[in-house]
Protein backbone atom coordinates (compact mmCIF):
# COMPACT_ATOMS: atom_id res chain seq x y z
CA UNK A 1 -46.87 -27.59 0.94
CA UNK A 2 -48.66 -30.20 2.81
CA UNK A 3 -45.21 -31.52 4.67
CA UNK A 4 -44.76 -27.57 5.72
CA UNK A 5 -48.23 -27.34 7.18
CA UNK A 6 -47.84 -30.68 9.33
CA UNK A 7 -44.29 -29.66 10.57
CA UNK A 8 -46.10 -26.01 11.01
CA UNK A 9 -48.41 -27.68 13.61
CA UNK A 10 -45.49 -29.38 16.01
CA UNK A 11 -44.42 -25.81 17.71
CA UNK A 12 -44.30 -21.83 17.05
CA UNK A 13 -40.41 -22.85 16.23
CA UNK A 14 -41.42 -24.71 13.43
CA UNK A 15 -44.48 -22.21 12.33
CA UNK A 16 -41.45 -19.66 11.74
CA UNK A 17 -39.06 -21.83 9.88
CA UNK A 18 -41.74 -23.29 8.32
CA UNK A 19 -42.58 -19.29 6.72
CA UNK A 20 -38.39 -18.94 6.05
CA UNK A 21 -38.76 -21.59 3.84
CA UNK A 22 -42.09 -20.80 2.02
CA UNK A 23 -41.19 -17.61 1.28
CA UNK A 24 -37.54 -17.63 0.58
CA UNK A 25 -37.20 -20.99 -1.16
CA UNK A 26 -34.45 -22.21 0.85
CA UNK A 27 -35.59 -25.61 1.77
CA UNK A 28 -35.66 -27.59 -1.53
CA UNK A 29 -31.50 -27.87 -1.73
CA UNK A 30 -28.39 -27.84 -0.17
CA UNK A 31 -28.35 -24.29 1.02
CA UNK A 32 -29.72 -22.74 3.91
CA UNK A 33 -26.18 -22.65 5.42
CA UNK A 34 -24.59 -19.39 6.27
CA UNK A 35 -23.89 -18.78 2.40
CA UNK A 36 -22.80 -22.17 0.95
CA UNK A 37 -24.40 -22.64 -2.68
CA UNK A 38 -26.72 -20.10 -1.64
CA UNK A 39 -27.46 -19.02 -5.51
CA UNK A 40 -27.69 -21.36 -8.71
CA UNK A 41 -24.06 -19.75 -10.40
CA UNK A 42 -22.01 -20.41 -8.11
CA UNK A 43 -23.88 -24.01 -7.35
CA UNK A 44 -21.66 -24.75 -11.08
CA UNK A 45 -18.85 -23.91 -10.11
CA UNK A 46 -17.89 -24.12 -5.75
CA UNK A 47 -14.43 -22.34 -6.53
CA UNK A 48 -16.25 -19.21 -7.24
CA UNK A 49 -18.38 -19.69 -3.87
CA UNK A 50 -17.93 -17.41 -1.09
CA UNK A 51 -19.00 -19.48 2.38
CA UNK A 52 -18.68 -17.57 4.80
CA UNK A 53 -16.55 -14.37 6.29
CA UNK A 54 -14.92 -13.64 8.98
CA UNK A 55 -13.35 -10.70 11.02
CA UNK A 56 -11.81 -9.96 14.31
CA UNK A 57 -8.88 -8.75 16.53
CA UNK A 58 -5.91 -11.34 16.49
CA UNK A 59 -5.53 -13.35 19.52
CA UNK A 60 -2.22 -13.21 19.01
CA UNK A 61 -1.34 -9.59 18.65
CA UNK A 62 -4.43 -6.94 19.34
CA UNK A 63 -2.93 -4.33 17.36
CA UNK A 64 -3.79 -6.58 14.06
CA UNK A 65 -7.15 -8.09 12.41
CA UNK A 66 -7.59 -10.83 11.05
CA UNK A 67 -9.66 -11.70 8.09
CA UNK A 68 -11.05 -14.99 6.80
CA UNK A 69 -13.07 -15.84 3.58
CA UNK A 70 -14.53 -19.46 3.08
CA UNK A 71 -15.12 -21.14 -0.43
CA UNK A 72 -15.48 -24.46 -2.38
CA UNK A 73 -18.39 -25.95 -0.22
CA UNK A 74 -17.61 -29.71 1.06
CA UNK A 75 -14.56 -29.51 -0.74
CA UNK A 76 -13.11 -32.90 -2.01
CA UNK A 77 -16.68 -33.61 -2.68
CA UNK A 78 -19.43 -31.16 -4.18
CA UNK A 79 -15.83 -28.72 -5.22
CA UNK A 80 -12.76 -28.75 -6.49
CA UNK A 81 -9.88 -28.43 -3.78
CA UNK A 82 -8.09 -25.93 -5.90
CA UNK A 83 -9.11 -22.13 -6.42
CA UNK A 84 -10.01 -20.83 -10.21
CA UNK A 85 -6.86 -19.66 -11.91
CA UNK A 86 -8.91 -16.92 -13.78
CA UNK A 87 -11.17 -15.75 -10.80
CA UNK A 88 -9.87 -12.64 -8.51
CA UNK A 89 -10.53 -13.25 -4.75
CA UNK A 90 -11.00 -9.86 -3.01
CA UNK A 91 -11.44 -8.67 0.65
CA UNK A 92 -13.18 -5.22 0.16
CA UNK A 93 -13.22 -2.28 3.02
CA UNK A 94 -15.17 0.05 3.68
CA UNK A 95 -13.28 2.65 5.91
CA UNK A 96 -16.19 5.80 6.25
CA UNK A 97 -19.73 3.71 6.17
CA UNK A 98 -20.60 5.03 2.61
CA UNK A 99 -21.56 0.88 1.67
CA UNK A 100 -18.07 1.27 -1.15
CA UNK A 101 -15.29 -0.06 -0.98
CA UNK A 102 -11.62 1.92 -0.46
CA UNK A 103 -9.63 -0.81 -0.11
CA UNK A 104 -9.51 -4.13 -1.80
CA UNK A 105 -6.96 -6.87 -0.92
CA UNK A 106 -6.60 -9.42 -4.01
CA UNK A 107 -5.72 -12.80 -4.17
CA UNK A 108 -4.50 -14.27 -7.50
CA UNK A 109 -3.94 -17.91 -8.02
CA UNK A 110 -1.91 -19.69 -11.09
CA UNK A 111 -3.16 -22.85 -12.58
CA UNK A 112 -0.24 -25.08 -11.62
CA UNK A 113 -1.33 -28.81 -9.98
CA UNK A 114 0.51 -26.97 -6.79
CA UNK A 115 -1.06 -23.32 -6.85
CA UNK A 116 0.51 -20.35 -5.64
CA UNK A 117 -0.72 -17.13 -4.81
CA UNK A 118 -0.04 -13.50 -4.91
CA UNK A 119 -1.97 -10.73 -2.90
CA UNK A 120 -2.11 -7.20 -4.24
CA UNK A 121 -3.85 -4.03 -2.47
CA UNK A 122 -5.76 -1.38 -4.78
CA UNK A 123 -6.92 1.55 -5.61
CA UNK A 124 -3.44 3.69 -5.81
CA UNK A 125 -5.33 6.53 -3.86
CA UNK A 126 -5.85 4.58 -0.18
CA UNK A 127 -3.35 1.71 -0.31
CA UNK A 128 0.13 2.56 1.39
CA UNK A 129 2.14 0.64 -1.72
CA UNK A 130 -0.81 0.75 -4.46
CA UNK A 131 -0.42 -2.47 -6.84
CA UNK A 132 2.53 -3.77 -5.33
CA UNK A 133 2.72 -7.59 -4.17
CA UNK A 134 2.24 -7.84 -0.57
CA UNK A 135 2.47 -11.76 -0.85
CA UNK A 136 3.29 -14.17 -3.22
CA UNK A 137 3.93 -18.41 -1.98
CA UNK A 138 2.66 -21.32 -2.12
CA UNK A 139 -1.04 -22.48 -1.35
CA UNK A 140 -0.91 -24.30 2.14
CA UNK A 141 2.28 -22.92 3.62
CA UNK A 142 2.45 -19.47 5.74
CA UNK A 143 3.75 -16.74 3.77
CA UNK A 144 4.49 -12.75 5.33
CA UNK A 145 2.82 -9.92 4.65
CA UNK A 146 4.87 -7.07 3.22
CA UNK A 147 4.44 -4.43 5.95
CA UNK A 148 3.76 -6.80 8.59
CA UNK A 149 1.29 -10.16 9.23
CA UNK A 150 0.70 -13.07 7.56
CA UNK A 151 -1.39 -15.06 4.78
CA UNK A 152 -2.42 -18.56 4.06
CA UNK A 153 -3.99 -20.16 1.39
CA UNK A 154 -5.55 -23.72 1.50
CA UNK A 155 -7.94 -26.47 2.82
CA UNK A 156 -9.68 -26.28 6.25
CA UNK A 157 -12.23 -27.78 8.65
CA UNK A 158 -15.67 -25.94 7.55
CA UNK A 159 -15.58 -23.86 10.57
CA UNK A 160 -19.18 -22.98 10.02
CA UNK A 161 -22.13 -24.92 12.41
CA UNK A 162 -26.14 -25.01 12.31
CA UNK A 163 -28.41 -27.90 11.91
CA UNK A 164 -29.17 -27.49 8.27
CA UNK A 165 -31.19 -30.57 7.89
CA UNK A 166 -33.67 -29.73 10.56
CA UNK A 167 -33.67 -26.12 8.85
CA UNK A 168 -34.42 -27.75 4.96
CA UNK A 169 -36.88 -30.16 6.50
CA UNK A 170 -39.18 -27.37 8.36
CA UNK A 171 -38.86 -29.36 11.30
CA UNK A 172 -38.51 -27.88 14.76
CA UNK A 173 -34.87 -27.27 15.86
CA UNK A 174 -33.66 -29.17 19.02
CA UNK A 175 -35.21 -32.22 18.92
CA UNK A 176 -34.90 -33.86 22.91
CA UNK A 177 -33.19 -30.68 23.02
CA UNK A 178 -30.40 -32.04 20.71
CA UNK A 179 -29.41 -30.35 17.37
CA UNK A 180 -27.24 -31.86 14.73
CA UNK A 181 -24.19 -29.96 13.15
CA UNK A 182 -24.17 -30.84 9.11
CA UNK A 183 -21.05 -29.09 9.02
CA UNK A 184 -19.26 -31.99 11.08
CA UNK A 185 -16.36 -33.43 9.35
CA UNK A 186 -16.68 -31.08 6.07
CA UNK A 187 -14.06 -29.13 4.52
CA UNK A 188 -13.26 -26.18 2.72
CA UNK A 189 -11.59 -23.94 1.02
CA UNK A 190 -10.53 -20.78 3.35
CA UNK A 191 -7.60 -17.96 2.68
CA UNK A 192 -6.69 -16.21 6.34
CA UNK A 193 -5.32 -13.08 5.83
CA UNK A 194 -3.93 -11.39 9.33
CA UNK A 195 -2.82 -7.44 8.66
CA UNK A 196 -1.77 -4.35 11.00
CA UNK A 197 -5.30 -2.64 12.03
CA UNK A 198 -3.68 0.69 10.99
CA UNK A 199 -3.53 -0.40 7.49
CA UNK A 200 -7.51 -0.82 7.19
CA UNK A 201 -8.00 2.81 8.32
CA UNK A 202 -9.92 3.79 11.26
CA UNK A 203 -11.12 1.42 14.28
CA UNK A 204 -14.26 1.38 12.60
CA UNK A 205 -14.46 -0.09 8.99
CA UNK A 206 -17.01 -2.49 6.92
CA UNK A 207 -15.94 -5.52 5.37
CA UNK A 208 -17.22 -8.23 2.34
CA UNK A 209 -15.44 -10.91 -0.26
CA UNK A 210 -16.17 -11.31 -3.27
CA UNK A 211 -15.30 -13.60 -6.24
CA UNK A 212 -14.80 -12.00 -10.01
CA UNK A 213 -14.85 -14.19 -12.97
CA UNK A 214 -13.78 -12.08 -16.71
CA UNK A 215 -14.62 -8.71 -14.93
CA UNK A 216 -17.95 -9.97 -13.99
CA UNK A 217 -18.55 -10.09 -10.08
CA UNK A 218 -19.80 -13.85 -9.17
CA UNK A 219 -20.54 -14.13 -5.82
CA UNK A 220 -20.29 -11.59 -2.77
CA UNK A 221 -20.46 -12.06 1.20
CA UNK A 222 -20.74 -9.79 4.41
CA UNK A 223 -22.74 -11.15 7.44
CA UNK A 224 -23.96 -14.61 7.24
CA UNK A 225 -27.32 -15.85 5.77
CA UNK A 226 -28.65 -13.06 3.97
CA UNK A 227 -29.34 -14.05 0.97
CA UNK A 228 -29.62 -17.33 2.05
CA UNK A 229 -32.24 -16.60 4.00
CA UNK A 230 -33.65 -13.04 2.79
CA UNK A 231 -33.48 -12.84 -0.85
CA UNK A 232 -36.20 -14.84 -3.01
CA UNK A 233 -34.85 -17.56 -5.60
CA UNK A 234 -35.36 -15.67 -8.41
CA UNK A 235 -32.95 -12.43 -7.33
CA UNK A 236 -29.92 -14.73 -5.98
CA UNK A 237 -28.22 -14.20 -8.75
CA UNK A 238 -28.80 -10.72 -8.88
CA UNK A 239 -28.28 -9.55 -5.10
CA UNK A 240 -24.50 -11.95 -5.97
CA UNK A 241 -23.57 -9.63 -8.87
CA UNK A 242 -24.60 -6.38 -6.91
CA UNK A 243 -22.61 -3.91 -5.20
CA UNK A 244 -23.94 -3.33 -1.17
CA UNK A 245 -24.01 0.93 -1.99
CA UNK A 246 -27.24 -0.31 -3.63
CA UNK A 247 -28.61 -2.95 -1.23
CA UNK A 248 -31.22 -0.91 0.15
CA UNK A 249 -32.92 0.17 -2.92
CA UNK A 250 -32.26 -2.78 -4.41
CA UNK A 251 -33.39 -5.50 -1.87
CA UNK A 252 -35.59 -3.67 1.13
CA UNK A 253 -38.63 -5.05 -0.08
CA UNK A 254 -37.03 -8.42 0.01
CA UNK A 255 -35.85 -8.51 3.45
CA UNK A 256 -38.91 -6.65 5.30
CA UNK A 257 -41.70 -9.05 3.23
CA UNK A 258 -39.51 -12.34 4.46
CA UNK A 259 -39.05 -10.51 8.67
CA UNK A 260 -43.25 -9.91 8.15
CA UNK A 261 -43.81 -12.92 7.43
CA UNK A 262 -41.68 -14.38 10.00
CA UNK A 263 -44.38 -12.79 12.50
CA UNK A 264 -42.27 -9.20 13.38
CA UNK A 265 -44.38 -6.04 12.62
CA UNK A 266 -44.14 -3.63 9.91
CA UNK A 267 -41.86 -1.20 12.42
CA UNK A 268 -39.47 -4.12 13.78
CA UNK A 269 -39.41 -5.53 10.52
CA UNK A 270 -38.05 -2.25 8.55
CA UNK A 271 -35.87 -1.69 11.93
CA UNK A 272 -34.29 -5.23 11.29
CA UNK A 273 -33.99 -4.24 7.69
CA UNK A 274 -31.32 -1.00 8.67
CA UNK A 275 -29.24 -3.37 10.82
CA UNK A 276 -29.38 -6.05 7.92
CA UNK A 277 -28.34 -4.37 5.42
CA UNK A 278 -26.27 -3.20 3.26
CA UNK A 279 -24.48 -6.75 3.19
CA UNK A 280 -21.32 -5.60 5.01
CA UNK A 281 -19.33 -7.21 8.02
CA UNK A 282 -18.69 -4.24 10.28
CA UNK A 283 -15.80 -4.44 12.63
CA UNK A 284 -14.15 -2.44 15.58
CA UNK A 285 -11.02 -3.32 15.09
CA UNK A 286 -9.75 -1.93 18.79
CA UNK A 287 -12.61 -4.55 20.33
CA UNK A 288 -12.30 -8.17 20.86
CA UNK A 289 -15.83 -8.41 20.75
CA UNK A 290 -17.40 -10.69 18.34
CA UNK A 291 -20.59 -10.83 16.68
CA UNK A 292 -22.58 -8.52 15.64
CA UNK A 293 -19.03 -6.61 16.08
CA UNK A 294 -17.91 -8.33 12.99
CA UNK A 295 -17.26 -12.18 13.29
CA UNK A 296 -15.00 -14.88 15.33
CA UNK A 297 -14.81 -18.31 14.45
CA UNK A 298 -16.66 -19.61 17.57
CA UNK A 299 -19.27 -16.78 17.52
CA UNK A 300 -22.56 -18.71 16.98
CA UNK A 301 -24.17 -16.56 14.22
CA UNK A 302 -27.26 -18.75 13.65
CA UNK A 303 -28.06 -18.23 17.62
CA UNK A 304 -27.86 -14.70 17.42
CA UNK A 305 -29.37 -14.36 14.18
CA UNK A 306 -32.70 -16.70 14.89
CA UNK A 307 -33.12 -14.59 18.33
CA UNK A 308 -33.13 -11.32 16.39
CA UNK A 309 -35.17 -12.29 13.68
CA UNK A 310 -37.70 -14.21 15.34
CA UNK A 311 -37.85 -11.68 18.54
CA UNK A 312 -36.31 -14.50 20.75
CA UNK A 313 -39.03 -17.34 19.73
CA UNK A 314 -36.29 -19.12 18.16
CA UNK A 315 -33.49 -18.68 20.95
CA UNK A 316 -30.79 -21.64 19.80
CA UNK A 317 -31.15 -24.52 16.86
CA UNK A 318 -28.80 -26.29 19.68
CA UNK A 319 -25.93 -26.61 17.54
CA UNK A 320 -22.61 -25.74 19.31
CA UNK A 321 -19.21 -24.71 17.71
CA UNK A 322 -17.10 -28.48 17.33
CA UNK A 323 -13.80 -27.24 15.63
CA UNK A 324 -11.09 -27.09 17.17
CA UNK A 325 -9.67 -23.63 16.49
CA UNK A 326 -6.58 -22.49 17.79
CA UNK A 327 -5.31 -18.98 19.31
CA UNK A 328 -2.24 -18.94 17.08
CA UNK A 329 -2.58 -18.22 13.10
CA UNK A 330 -4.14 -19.43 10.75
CA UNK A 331 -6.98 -19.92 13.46
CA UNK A 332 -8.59 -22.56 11.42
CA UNK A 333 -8.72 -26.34 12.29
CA UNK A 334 -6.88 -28.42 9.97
CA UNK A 335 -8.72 -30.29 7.28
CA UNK A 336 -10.56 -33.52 8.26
C-alpha cells in the first residue's frame, strides 16, 4: 500500500493508475496486458488463453474481414507453442446486437507433434453449409476457405503494445516522455481467419473468442482490457466462463465502482459502463475504420482506452505500435 501512495504523489497520472490497481488487483502479476493471463485458469494452462482479438476490413480485398484471435502468452516461454488438442477455439458473431451469438466459426486441432486444423461453422440455422469443413491443413501454412478467403494457424510476433511494467509498478507512464513496450520481442500463438463480409451477415455485427475445454467455456475475449482492468480478482474466473447476454447484470457494478474510483462521476461512469459492455468487438464491416469500430493491428487500444476512461488525464502511456505488420495476409509479423 505504502509503494502505491508514494507513486500516488509523483502526478494525477499516477493517482489514477495507482486506483486501477488498488481496486482491480491487477498490479501484483503478469497481467495488466490487453487480456494475457488476465484470470488464474487460464494462468495453468496459456493454450486455453485468449490474448487479444482482432477485427477489420482486409487491406487486401474490402469486400472481406478479417479476424484474428491471440493465445499462449510469451509463447516458447510461459506456454506451450502448440494449441490443446481437446480445447475448441471459436470466433462467435453476433449479427442483430442481442449480446448472442448466431454464428460460431470453430477451430479444431489434433494432437500430432505437427498439428493440423479443421474449421467448422455452426448452428445449422445461420451458417450457409452448417457443420461442414470450411478448412482443414496444416498449422503454419495458408490454407483456403471453402466459399472464399483464407486461414492460418501458428506462431506470431505478439502484436499487442503498452508499457506493462510502468502499469504493474503504479508508476507514472512516460517517463522523459519515453514509454517502454513489454511486448517487444514476444511471441504468440494467433489463428487469422480472413472471410467474405457477406457471410457474417449485415455490415454491422459483434464479435468475441472464446476457448472450451470438456464443454466447459475457459476463457472469452471482445475489446481489450476488460477484465483485466474492470473485473475484481475474485470474479475473473467467473466473468471467463460467462456468456456477454449477461454482462450487464452480471458485472455493472464491477465496471462503474472501478470508472468511480478512477475519478469519473456517477453519470460518466454508468455512461462508460453502456459503451463497455457487454464484452463484444463490434465491427462495420463496410468501414476501414479502426478502433472503437472493431480493431486493427496498429490501432493503439491502450491510448484510446486510458483517454476515455480517465476523461483525457491519461492521454498516451507513450508506447507506439513496433511490429512490422504487413498489408497482405496473414497481417501478422513473423515470430521473433
Amino acid at each position: 500500500m505504502r509503494k502505491f501512495i508514494l507513486a500516488a504523489a509523483l502526478s494525477s497520472t499516477a493517482v489514477l493508475v495507482a486506483a486501477v490497481v488498488l481496486v482491480t488487483g491487477v498490479a501484483p502479476r503478469f497481467s495488466g496486458a490487453a487480456d494475457h493471463l488476465d484470470a488464474p485458469l487460464v494462468a495453468t494452462d496459456g493454450r486455453l488463453d485468449i490474448n487479444d482479438v482482432y477485427a477489420f476490413q482486409s487491406p487486401a480485398n474490402p469486400d472481406n474481414t478479417v479476424i484474428i484471435v491471440t493465445t499462449n502468452p510469451v509463447a516458447g516461454v510461459l506456454s506451450p507453442t502448440t494449441y490443446h488438442p481437446d480445447a475448441v477455439y471459436a470466433v462467435n458473431v453476433d449479427q442483430n446486437g442481442d449480446g448472442k451469438q448466431d454464428i460460431s466459426y470453430r477451430l479444431d486441432f489434433d494432437g500430432a507433434a505437427d498439428q493440423s486444423v479443421q474449421l467448422r461453422c455452426v448452428p445449422a440455422s445461420h451458417c450457409g453449409n452448417p457443420g461442414a469443413v470450411l478448412a482443414n491443413g496444416d498449422v503454419g501454412a495458408t490454407i483456403p476457405v471453402s466459399g472464399g478467403g483464407s486461414l492460418r494457424a501458428g506462431r506470431f510476433d505478439d502484436p499487442f503494445f503498452f508499457d506493462l511494467l510502468a502499469f504493474r509498478n503504479g508508476l507514472a507512464f512516460c517517463p522523459g516522455g519515453v514509454g517502454t513496450n513489454f511486448f517487444n520481442g514476444l511471441n504468440v500463438m494467433a489463428f487469422v481467419l480472413e472471410v467474405p463480409s457477406a457471410d457474417l451477415g449485415p455490415d454491422n455485427i459483434g464479435v468475441w473468442a472464446t476457448t472450451t475445454l470438456g464443454g466447459d467455456q475457459i476463457d472469452r475475449m471482445g475489446r481489450p482490457a476488460i477484465n483485466t482492468v474492470f473485473i475484481p480478482s475474485a470474479k475473473k474466473n467467473s466473468f471467463n466462463f460467462g456468456k456477454p447476454v449477461h454482462d450487464q447484470r452480471d458485472f455493472r457494478g464491477d465496471v462503474v465502482n472501478t470508472l468511480v474510483a478512477l475519478g469519473n462521476s456517477s453519470g460518466t461512469a454508468n455512461a462508460l459502463a453502456d459503451v463497455l459492455l457487454p464484452d463484444i468487438l463490434t465491427v462495420d464491416t463496410s468501414s476501414a475504420a479502426g478502433f472503437l469500430n472493431g480493431r486493427a493491428l496498429a490501432n493503439d487500444v491502450i491510448d484510446a482506452e486510458l483517454g476515455l476512461i480517465s476523461g483525457g488525464a491519461i492521454p498516451t502511456d507513450c508506447v507506439a505500435n513496433d511490429s512490422a505488420f504487413s498489408g497482405a495476409f496473414p497481417y501478422l509479423a513473423p515470430a521473433n
